[in-house]
PDB file of N, CA and C in Angstrom:
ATOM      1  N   UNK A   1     257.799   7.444 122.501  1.00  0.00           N
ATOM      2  CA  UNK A   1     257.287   8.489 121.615  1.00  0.00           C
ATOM      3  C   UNK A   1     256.457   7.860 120.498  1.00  0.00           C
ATOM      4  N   UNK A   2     256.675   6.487 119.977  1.00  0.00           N
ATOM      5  CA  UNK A   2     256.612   6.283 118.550  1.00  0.00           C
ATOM      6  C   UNK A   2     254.967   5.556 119.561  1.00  0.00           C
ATOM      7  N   UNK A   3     254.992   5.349 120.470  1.00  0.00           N
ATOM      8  CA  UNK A   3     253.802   4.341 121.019  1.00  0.00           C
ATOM      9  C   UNK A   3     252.892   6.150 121.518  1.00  0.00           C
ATOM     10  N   UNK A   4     253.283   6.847 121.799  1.00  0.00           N
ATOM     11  CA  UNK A   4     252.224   7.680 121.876  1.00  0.00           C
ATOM     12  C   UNK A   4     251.679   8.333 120.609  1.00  0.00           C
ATOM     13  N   UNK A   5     252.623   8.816 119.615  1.00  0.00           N
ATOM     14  CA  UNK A   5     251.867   9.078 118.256  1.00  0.00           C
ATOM     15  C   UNK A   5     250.958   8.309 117.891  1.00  0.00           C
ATOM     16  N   UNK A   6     251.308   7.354 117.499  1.00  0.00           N
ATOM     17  CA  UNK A   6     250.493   5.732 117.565  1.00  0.00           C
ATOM     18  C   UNK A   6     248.805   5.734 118.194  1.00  0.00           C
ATOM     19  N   UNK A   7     248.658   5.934 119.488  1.00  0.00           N
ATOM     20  CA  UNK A   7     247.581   6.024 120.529  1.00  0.00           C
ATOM     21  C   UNK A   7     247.127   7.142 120.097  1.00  0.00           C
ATOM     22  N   UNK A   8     247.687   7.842 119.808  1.00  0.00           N
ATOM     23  CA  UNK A   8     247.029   9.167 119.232  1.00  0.00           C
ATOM     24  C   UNK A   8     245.832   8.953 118.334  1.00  0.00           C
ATOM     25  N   UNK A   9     246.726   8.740 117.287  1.00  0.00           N
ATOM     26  CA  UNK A   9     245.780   8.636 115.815  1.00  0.00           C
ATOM     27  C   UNK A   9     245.682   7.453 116.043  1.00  0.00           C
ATOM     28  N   UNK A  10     245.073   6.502 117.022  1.00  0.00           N
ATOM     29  CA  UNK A  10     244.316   5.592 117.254  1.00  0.00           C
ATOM     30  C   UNK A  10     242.878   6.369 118.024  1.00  0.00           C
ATOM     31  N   UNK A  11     243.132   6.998 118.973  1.00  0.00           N
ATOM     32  CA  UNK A  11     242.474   7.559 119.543  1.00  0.00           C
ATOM     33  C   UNK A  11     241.540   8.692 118.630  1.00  0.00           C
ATOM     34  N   UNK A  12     241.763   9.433 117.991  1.00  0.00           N
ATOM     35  CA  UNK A  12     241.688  10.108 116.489  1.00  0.00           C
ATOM     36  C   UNK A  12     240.847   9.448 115.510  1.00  0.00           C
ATOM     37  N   UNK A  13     241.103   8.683 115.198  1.00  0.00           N
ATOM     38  CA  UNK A  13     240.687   7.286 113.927  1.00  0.00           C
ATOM     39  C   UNK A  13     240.075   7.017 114.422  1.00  0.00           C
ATOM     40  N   UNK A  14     239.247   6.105 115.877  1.00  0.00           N
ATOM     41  CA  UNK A  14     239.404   4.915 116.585  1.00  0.00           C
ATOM     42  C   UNK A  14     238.809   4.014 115.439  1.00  0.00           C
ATOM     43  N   UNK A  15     237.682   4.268 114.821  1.00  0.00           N
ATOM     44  CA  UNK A  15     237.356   3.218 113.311  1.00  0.00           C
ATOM     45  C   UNK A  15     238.332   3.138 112.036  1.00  0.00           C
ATOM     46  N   UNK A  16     239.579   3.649 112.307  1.00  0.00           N
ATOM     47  CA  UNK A  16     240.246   3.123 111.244  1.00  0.00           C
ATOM     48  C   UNK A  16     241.851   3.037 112.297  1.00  0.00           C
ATOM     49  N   UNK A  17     241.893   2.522 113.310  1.00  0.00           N
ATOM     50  CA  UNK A  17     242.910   2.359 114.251  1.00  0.00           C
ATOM     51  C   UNK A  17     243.431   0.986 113.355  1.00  0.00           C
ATOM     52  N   UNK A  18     242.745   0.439 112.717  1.00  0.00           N
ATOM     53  CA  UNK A  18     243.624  -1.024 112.199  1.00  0.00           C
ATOM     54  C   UNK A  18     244.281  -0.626 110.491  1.00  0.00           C
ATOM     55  N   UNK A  19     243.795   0.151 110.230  1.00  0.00           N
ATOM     56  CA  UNK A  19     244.524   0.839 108.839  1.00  0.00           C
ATOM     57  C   UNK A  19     245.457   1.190 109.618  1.00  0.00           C
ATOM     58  N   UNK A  20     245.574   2.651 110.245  1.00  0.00           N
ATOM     59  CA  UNK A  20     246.718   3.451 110.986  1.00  0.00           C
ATOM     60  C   UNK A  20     247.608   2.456 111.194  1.00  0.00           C
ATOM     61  N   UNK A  21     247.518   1.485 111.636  1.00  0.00           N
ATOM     62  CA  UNK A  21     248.622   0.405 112.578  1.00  0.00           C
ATOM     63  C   UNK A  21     249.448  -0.372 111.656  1.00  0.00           C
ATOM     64  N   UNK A  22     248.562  -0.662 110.304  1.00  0.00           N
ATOM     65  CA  UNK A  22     249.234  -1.618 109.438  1.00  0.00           C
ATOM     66  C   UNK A  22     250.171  -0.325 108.650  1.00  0.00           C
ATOM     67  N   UNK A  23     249.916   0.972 108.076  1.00  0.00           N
ATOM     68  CA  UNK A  23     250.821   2.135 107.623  1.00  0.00           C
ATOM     69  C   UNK A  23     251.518   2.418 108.525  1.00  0.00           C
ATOM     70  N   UNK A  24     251.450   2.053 109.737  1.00  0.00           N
ATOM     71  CA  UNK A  24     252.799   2.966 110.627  1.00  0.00           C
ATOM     72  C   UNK A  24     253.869   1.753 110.526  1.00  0.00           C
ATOM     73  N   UNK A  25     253.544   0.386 110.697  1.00  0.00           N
ATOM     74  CA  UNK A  25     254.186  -0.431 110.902  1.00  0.00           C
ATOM     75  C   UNK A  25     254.985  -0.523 109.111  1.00  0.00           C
ATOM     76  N   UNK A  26     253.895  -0.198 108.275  1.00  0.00           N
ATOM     77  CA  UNK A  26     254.918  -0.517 106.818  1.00  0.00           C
ATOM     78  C   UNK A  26     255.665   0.711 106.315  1.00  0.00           C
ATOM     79  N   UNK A  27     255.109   2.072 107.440  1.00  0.00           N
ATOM     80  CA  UNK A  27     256.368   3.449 107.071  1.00  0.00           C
ATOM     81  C   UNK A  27     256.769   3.930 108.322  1.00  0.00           C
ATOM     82  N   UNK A  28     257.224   2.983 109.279  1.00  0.00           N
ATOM     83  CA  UNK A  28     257.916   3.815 110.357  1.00  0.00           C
ATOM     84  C   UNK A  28     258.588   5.015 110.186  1.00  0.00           C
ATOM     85  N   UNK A  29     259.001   5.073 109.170  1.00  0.00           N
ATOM     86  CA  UNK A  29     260.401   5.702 108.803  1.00  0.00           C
ATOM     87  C   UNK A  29     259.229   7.401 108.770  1.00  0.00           C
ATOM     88  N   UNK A  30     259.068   6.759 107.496  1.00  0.00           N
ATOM     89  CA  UNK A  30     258.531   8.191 107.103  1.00  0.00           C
ATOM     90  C   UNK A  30     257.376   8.959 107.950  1.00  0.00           C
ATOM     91  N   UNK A  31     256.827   8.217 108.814  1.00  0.00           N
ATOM     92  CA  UNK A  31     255.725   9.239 109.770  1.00  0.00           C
ATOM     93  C   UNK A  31     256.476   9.477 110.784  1.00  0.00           C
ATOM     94  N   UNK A  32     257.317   8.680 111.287  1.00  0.00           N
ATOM     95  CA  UNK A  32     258.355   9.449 112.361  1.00  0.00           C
ATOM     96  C   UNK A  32     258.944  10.625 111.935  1.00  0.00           C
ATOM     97  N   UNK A  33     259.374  10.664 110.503  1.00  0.00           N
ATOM     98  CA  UNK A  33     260.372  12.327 110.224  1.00  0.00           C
ATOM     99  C   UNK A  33     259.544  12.801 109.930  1.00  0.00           C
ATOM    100  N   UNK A  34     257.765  12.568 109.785  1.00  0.00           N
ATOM    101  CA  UNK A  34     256.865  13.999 109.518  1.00  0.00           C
ATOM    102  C   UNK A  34     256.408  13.891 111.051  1.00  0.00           C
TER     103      UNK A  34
END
């Protein structure tokens, strides 16, 4: 699940897929419960 949200808003972003990646990785927490 957490790898398809992920691909998502990579896919979404694709020019800011390396922001997205470094915030998911430093708030797992909190974009998983939103």
């Amino acid at each position: 699940m957490t790898f398809y949200v992920q691909t998502s808003y990579c896919l979404a972003e694709a020019y800011n897929c390396e922001a997205v990646f470094l915030v998911w990785e430093e708030n797992k927490g909190l974009m998983f419960r939103s």
